[in-house]
PDB file of N, CA and C in Angstrom:
ATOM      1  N   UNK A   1      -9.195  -3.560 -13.958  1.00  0.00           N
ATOM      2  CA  UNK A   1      -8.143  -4.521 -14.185  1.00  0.00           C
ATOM      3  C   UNK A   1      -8.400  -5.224 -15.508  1.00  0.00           C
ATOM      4  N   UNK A   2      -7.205  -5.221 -15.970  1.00  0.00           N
ATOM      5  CA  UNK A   2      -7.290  -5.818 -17.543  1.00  0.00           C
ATOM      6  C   UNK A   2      -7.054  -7.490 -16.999  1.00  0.00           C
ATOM      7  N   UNK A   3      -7.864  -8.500 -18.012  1.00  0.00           N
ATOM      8  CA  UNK A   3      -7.930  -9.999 -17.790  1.00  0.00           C
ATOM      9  C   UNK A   3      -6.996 -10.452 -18.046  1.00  0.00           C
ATOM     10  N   UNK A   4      -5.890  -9.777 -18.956  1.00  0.00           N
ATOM     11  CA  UNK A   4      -4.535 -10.426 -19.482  1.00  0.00           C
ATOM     12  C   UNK A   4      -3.430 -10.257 -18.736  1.00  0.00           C
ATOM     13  N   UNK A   5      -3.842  -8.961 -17.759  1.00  0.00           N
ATOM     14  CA  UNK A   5      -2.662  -8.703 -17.228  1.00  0.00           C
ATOM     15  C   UNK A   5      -2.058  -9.679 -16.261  1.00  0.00           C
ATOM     16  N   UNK A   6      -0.560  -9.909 -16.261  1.00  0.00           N
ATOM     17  CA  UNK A   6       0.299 -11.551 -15.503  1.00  0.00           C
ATOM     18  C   UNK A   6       0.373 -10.979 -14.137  1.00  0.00           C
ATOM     19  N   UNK A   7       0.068 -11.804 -13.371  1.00  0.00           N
ATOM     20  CA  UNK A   7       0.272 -11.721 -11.943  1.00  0.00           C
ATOM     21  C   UNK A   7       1.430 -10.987 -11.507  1.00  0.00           C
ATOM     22  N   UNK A   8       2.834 -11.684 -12.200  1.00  0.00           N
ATOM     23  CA  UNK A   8       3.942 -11.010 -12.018  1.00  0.00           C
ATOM     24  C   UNK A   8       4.450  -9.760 -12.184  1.00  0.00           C
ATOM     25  N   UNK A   9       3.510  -9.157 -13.410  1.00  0.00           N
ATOM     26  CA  UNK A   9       3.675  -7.831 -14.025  1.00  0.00           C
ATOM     27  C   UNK A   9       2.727  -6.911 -12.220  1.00  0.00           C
ATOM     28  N   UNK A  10       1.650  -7.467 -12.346  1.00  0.00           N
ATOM     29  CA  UNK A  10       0.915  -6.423 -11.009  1.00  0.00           C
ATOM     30  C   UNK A  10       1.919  -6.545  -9.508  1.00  0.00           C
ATOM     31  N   UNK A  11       2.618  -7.955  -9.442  1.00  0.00           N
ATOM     32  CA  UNK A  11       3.410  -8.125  -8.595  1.00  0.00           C
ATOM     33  C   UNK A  11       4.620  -6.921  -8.534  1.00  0.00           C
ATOM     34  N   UNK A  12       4.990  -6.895  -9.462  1.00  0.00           N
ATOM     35  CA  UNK A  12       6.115  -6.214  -9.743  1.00  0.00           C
ATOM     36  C   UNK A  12       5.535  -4.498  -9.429  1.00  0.00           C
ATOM     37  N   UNK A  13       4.782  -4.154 -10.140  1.00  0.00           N
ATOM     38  CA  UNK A  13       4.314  -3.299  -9.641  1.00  0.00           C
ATOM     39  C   UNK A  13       4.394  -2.929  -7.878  1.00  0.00           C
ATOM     40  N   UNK A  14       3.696  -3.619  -7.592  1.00  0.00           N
ATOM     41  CA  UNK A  14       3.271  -3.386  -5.925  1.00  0.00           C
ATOM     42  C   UNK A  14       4.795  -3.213  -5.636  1.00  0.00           C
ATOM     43  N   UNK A  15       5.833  -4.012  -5.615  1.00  0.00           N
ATOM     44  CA  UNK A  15       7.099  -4.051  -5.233  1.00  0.00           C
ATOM     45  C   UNK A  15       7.186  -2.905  -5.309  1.00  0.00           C
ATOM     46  N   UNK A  16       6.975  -2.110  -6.707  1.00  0.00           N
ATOM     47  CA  UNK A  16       7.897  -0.923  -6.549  1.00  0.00           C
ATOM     48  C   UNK A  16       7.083   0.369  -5.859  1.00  0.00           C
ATOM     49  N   UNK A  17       5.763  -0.046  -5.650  1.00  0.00           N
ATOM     50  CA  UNK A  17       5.059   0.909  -4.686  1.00  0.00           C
ATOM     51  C   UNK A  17       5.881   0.516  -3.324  1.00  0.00           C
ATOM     52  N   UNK A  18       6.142  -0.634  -2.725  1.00  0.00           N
ATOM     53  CA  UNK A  18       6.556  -0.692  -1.352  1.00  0.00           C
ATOM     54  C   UNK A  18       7.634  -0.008  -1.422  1.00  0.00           C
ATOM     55  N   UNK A  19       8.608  -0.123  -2.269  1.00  0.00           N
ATOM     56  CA  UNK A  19      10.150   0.195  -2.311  1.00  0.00           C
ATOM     57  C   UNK A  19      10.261   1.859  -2.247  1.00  0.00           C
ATOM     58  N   UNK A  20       9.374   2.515  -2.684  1.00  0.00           N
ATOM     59  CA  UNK A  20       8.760   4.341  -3.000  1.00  0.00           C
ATOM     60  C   UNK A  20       8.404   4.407  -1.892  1.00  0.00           C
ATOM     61  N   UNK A  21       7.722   3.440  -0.790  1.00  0.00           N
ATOM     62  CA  UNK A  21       6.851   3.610   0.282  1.00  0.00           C
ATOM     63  C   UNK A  21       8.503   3.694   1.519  1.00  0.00           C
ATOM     64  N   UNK A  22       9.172   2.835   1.030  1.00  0.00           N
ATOM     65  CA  UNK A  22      10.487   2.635   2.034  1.00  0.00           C
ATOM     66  C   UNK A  22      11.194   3.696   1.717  1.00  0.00           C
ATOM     67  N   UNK A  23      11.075   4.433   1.110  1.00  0.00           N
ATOM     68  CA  UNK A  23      11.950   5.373   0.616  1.00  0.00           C
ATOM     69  C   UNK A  23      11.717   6.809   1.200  1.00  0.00           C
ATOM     70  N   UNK A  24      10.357   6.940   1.008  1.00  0.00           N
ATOM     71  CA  UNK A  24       9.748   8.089   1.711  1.00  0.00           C
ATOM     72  C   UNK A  24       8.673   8.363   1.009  1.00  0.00           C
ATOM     73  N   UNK A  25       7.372   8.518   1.189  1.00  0.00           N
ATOM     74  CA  UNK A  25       6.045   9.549   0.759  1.00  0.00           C
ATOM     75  C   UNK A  25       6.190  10.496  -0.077  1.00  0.00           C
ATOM     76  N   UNK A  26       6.250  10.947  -0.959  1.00  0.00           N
ATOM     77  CA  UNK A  26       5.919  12.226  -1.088  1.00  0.00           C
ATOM     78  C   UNK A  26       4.967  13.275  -0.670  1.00  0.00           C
ATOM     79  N   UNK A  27       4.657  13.802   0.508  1.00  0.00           N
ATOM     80  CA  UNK A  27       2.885  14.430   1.178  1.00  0.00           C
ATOM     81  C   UNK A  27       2.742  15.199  -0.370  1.00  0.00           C
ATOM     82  N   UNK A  28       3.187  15.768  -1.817  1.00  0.00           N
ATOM     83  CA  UNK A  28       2.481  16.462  -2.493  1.00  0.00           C
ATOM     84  C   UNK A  28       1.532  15.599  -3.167  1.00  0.00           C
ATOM     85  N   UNK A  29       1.016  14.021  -2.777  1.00  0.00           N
ATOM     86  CA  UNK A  29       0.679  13.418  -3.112  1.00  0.00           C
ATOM     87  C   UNK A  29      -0.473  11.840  -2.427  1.00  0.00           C
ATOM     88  N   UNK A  30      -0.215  13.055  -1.089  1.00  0.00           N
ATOM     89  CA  UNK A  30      -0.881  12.440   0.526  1.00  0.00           C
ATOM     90  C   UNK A  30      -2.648  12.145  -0.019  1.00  0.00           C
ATOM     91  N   UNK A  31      -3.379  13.434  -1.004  1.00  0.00           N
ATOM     92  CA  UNK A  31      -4.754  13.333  -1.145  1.00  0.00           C
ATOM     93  C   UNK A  31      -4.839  12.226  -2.492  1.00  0.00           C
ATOM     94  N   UNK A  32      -3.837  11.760  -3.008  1.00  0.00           N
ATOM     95  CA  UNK A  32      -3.983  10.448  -4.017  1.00  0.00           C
ATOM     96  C   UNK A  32      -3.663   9.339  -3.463  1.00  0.00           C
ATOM     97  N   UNK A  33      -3.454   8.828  -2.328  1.00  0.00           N
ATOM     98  CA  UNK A  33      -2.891   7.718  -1.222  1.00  0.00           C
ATOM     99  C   UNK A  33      -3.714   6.535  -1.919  1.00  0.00           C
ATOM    100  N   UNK A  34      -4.852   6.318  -1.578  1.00  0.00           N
ATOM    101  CA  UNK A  34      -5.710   5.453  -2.372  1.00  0.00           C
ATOM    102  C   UNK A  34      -4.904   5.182  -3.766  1.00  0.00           C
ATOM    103  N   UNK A  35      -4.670   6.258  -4.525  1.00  0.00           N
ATOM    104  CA  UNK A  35      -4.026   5.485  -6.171  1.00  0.00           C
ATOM    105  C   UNK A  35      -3.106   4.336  -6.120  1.00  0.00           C
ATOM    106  N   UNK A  36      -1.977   4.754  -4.928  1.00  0.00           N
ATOM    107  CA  UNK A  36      -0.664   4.462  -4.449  1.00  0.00           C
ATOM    108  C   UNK A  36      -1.087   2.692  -4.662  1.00  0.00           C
ATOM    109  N   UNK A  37      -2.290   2.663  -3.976  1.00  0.00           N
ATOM    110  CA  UNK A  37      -2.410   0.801  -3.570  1.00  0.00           C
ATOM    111  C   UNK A  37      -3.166   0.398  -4.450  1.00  0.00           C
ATOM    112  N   UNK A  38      -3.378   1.060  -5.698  1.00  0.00           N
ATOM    113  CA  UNK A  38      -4.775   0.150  -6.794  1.00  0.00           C
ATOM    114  C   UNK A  38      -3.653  -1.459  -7.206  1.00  0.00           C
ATOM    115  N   UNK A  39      -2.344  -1.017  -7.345  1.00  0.00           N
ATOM    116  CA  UNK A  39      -1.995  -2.721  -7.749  1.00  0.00           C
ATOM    117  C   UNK A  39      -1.911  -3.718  -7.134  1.00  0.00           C
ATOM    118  N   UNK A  40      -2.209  -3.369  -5.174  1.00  0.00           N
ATOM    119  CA  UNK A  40      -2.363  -3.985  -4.310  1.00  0.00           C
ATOM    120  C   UNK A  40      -4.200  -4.790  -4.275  1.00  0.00           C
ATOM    121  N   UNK A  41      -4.732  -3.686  -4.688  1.00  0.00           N
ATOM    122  CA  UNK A  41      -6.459  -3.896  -4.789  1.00  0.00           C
ATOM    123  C   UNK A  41      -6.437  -4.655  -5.866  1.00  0.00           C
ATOM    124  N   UNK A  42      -5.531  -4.365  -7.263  1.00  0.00           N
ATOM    125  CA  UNK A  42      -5.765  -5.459  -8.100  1.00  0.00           C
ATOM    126  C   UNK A  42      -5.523  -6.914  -7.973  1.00  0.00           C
ATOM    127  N   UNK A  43      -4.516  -7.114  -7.141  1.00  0.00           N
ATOM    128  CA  UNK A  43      -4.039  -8.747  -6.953  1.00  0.00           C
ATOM    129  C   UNK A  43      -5.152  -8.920  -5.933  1.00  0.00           C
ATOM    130  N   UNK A  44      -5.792  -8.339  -4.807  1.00  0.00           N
ATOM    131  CA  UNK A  44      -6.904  -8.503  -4.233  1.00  0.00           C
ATOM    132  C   UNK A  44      -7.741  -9.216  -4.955  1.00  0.00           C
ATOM    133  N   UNK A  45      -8.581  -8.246  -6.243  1.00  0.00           N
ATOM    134  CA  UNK A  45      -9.203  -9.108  -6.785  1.00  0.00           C
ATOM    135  C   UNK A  45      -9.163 -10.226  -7.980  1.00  0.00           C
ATOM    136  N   UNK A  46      -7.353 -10.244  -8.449  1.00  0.00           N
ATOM    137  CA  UNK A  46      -7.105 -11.585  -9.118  1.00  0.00           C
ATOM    138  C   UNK A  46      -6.997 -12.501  -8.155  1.00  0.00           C
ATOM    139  N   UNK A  47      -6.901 -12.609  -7.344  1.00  0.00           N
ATOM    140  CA  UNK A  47      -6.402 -13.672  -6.497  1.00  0.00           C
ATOM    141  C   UNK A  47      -7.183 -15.242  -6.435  1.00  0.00           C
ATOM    142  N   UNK A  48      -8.498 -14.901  -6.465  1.00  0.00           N
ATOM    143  CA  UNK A  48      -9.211 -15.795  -6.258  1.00  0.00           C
ATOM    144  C   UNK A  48      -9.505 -16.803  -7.733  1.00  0.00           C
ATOM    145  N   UNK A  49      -8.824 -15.679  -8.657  1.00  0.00           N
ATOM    146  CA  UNK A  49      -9.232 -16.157  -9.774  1.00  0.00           C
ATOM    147  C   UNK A  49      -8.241 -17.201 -10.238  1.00  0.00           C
ATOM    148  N   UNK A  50      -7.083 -17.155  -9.387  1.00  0.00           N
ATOM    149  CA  UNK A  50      -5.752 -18.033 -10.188  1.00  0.00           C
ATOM    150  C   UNK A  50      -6.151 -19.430  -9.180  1.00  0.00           C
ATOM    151  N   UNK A  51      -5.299 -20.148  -9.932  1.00  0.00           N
ATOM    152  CA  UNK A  51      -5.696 -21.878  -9.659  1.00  0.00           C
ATOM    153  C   UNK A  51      -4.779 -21.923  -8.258  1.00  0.00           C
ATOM    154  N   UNK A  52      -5.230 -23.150  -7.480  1.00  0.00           N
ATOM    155  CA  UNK A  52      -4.142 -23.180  -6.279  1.00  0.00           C
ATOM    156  C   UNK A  52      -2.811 -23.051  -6.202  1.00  0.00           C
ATOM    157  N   UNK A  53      -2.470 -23.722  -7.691  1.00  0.00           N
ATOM    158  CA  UNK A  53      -1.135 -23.618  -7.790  1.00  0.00           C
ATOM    159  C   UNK A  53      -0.452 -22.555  -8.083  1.00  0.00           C
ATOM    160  N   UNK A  54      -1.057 -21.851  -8.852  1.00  0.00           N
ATOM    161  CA  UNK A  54      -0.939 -20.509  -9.210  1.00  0.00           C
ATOM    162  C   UNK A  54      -0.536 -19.679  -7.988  1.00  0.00           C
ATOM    163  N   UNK A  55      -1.204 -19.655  -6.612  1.00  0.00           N
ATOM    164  CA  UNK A  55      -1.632 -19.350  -5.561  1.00  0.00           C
ATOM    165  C   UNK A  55      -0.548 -19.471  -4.462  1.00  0.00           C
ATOM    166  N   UNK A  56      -0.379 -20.911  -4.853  1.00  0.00           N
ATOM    167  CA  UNK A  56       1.148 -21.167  -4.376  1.00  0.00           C
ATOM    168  C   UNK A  56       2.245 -20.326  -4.793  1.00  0.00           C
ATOM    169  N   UNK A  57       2.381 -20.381  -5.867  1.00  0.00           N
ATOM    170  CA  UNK A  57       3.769 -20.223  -6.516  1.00  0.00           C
ATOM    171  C   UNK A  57       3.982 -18.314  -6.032  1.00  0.00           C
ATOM    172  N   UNK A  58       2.372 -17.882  -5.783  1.00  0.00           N
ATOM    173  CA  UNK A  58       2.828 -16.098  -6.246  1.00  0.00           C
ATOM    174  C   UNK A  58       2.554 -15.809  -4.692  1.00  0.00           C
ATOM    175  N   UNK A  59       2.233 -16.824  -3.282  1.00  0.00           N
ATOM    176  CA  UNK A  59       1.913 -16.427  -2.326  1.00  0.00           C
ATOM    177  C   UNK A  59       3.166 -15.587  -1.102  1.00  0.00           C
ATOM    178  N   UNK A  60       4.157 -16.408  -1.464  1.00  0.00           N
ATOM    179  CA  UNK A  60       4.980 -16.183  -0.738  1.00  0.00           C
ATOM    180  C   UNK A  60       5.629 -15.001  -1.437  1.00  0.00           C
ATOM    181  N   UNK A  61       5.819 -14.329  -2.387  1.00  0.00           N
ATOM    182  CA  UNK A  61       6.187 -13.373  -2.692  1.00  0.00           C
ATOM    183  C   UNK A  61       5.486 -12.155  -2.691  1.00  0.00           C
ATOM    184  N   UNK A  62       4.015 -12.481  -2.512  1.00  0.00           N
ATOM    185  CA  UNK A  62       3.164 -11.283  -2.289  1.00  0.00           C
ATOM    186  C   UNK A  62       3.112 -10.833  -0.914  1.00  0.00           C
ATOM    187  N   UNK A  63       3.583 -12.006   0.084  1.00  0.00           N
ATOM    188  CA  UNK A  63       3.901 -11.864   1.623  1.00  0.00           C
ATOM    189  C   UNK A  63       4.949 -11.126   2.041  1.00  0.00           C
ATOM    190  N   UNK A  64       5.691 -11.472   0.695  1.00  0.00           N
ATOM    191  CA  UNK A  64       7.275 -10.761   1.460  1.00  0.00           C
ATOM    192  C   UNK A  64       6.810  -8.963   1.098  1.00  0.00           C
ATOM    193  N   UNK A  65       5.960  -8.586   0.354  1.00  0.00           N
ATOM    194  CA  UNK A  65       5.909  -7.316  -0.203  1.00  0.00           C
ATOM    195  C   UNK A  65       5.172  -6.674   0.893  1.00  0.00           C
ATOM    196  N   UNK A  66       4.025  -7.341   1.351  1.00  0.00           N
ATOM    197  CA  UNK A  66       2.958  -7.100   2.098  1.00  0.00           C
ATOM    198  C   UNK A  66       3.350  -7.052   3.780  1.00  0.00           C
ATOM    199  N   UNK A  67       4.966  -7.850   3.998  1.00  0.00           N
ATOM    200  CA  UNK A  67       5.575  -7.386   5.221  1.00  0.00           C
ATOM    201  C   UNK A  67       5.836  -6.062   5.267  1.00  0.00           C
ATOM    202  N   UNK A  68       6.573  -5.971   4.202  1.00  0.00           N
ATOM    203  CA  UNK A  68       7.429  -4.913   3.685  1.00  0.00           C
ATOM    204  C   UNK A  68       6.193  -3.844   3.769  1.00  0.00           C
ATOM    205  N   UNK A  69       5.077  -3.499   3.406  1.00  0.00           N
ATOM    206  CA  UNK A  69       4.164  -2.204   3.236  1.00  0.00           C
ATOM    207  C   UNK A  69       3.998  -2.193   4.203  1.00  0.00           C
ATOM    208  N   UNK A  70       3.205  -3.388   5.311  1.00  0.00           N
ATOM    209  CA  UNK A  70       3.382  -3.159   6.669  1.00  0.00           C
ATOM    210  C   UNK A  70       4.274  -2.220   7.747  1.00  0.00           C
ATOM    211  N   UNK A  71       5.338  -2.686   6.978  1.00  0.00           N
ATOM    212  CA  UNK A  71       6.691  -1.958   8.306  1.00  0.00           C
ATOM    213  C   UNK A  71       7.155  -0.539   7.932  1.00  0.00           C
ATOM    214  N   UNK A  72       6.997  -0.150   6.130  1.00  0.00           N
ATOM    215  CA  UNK A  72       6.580   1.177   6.203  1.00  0.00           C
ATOM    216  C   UNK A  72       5.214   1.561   6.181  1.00  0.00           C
ATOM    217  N   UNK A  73       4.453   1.451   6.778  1.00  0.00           N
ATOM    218  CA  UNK A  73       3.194   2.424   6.686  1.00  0.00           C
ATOM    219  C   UNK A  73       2.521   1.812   8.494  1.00  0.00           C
ATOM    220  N   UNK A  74       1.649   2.660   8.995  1.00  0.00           N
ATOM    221  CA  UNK A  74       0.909   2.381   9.904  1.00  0.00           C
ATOM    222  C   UNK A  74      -0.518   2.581   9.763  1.00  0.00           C
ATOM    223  N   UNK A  75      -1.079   2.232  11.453  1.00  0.00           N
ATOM    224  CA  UNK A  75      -2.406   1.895  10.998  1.00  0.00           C
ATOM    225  C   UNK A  75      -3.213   3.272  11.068  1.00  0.00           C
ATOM    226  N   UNK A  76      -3.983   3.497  10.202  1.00  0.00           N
ATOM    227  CA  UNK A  76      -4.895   5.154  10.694  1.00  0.00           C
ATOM    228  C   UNK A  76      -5.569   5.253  12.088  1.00  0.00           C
ATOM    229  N   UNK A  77      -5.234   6.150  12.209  1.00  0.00           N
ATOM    230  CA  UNK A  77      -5.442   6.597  13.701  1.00  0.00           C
ATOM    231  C   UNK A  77      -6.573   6.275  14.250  1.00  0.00           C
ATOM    232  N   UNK A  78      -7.537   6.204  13.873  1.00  0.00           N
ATOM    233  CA  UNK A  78      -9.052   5.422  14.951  1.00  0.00           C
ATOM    234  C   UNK A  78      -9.855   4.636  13.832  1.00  0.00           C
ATOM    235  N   UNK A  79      -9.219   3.499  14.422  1.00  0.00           N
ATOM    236  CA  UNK A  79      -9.770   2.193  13.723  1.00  0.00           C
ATOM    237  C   UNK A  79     -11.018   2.317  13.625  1.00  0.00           C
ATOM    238  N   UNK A  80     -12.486   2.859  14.152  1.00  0.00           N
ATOM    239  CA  UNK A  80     -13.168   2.928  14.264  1.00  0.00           C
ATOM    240  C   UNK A  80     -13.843   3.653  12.473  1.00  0.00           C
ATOM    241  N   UNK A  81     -13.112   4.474  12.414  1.00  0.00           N
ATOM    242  CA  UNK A  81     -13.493   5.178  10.766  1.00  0.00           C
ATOM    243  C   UNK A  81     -12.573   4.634   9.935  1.00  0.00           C
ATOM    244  N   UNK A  82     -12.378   3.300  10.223  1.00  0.00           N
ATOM    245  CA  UNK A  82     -11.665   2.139   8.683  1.00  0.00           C
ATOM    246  C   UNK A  82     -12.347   2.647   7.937  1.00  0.00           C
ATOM    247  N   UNK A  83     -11.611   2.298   6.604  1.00  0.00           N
ATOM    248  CA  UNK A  83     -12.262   2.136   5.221  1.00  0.00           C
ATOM    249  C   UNK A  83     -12.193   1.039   4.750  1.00  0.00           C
ATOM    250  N   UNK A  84     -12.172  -0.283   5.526  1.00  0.00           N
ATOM    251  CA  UNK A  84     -11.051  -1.684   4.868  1.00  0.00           C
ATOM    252  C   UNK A  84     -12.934  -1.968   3.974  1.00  0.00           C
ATOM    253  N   UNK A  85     -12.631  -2.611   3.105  1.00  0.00           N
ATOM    254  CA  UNK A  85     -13.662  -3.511   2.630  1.00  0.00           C
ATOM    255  C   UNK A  85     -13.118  -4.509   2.178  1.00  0.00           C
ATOM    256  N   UNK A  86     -14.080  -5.458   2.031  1.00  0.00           N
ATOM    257  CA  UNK A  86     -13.574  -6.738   1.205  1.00  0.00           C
ATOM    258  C   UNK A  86     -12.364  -7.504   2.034  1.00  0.00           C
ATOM    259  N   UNK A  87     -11.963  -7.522   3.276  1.00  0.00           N
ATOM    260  CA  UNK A  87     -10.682  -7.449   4.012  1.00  0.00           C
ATOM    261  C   UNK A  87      -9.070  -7.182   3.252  1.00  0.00           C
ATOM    262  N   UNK A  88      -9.428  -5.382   2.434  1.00  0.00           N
ATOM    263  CA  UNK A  88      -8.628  -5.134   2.168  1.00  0.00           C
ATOM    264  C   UNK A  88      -7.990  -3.798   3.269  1.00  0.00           C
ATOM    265  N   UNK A  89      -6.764  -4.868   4.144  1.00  0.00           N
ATOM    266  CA  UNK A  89      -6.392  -3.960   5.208  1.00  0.00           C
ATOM    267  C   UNK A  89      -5.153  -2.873   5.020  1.00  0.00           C
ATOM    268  N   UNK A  90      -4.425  -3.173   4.047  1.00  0.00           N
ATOM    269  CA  UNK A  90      -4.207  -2.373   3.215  1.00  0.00           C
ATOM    270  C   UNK A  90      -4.324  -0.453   3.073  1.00  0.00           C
ATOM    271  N   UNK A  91      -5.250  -0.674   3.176  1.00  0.00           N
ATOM    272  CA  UNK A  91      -6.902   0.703   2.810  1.00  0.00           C
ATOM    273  C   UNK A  91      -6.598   1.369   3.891  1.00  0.00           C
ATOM    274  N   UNK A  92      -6.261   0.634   5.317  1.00  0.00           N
ATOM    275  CA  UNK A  92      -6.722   1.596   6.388  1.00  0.00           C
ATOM    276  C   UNK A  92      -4.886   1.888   6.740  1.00  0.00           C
ATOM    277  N   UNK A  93      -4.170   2.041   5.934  1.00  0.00           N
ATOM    278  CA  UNK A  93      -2.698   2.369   6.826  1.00  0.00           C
ATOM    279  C   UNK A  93      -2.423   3.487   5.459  1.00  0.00           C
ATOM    280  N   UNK A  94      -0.927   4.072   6.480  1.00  0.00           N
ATOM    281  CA  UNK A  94      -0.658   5.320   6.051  1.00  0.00           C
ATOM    282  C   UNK A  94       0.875   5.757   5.690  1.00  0.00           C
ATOM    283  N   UNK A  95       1.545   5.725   4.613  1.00  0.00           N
ATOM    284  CA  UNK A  95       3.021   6.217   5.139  1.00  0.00           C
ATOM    285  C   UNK A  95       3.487   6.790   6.653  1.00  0.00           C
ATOM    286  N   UNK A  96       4.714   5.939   6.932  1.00  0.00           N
ATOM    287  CA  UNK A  96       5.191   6.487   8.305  1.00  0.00           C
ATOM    288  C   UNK A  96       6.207   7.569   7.682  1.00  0.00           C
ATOM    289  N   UNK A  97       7.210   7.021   6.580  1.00  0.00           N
ATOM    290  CA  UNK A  97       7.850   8.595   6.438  1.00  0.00           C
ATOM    291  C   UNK A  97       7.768   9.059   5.053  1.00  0.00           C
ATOM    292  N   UNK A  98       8.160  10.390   5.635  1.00  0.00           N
ATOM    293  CA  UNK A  98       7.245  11.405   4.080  1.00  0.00           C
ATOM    294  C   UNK A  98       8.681  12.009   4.045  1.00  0.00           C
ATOM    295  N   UNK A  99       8.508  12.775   2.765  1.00  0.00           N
ATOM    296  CA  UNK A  99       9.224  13.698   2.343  1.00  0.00           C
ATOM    297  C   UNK A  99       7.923  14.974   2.193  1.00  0.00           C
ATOM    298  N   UNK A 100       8.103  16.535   2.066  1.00  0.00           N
ATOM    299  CA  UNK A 100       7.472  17.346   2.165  1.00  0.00           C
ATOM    300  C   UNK A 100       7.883  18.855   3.256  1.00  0.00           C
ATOM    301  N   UNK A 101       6.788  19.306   3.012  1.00  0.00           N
ATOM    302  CA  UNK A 101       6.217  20.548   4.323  1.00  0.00           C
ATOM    303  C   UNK A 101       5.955  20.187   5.517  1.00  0.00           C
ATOM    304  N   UNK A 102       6.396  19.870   6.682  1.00  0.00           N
ATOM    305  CA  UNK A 102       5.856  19.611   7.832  1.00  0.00           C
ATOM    306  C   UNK A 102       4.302  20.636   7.692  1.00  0.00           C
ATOM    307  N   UNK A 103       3.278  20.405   8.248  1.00  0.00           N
ATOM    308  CA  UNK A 103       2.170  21.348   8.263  1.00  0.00           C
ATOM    309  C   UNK A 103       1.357  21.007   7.099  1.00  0.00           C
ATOM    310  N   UNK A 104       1.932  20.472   6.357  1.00  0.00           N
ATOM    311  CA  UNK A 104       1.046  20.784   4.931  1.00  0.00           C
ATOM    312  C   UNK A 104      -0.565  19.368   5.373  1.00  0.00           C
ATOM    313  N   UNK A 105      -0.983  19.864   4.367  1.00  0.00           N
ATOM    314  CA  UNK A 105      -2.739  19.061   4.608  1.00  0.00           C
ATOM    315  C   UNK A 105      -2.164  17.858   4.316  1.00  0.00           C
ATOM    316  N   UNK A 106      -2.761  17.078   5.444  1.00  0.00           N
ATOM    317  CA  UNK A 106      -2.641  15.515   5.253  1.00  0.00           C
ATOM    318  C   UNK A 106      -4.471  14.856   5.405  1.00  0.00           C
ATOM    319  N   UNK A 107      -4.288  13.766   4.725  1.00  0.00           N
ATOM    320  CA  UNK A 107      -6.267  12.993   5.093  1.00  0.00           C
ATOM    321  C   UNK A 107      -5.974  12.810   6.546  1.00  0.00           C
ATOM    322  N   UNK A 108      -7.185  13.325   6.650  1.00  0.00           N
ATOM    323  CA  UNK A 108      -7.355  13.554   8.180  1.00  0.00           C
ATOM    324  C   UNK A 108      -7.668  12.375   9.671  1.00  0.00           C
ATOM    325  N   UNK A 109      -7.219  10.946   8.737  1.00  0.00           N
ATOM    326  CA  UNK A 109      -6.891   9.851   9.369  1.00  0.00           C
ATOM    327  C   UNK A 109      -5.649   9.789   9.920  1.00  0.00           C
ATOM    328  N   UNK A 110      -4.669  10.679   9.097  1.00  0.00           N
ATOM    329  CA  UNK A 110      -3.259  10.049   9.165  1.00  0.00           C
ATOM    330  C   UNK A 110      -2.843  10.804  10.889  1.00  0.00           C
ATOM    331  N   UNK A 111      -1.806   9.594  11.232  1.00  0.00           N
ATOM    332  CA  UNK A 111      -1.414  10.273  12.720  1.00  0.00           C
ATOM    333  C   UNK A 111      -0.305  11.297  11.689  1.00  0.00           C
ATOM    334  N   UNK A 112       1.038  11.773  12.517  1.00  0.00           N
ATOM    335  CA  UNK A 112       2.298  12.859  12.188  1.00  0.00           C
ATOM    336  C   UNK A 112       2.516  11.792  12.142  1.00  0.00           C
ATOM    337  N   UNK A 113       2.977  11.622  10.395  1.00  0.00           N
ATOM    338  CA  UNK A 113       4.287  10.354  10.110  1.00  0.00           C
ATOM    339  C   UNK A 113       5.444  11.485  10.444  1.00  0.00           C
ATOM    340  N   UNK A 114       6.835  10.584  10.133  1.00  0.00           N
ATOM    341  CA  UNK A 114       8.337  10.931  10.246  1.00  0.00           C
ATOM    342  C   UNK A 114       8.678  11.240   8.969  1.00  0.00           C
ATOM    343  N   UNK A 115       8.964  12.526   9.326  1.00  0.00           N
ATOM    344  CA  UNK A 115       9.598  13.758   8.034  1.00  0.00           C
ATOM    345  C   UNK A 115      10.636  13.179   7.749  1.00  0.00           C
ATOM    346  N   UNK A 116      11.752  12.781   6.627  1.00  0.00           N
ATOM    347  CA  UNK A 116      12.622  12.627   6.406  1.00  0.00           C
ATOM    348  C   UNK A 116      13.590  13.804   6.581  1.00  0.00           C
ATOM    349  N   UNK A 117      13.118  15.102   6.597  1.00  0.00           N
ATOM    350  CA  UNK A 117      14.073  16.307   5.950  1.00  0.00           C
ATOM    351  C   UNK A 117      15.129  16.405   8.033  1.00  0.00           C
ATOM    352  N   UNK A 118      13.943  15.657   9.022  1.00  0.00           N
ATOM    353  CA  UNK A 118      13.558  15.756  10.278  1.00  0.00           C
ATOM    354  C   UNK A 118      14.660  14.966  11.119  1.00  0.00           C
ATOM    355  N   UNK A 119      15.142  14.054  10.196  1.00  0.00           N
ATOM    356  CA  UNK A 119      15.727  12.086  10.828  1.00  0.00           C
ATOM    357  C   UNK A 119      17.185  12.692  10.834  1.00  0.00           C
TER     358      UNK A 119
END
């Protein structure tokens, strides 16, 4: 993470990961899942760094995003082999719907999300 970069700019970002996430998965892109959330991991670790007010002003909008990833994605299938660190929970969920191959290789956490080609 670059030190200059504005909260709003990584904000904005994440938005448009959730909005790709509401939209559908792509599975040709299921073994880069981790990339998907680095602007989520980045406000992770600006967070602490901005002043309260700061904190204020960007909290409630990082909530509304963070509903939003919630209600598309679920949790990996046996909580037991999380990957969360740092209580980034985030880490351990999965697109619910994909676009793709039914069959094709998924990380071997994920339950059968909902095919779009399927709905």
């Amino acid at each position: 993470m670059e030190d200059n970069v504005p909260v709003a700019a990584v904000l904005s970002h994440w938005r448009l990961t959730v909005k790709g996430l509401e939209a559908g998965f792509n599975l040709q892109w299921a073994l880069e899942w981790s990339n998907e959330l680095h602007h989520r991991d980045q406000l992770h670790k600006m967070w602490p760094l901005l002043s309260e007010q700061e904190q204020m002003r960007w909290q409630p909008i990082l909530a509304r995003w963070d509903v939003r990833f919630r209600a598309a994605t679920a949790p990996i299938r046996n909580p037991d082999a999380a990957v969360r660190k740092d209580g980034r929970w985030w880490q351990d969920r999965y697109p619910l719907r994909v676009t793709g191959e039914p069959g094709q290789e998924l990380p071997p956490l994920w339950s059968p999300p909902i095919y779009l080609d399927e709905e």
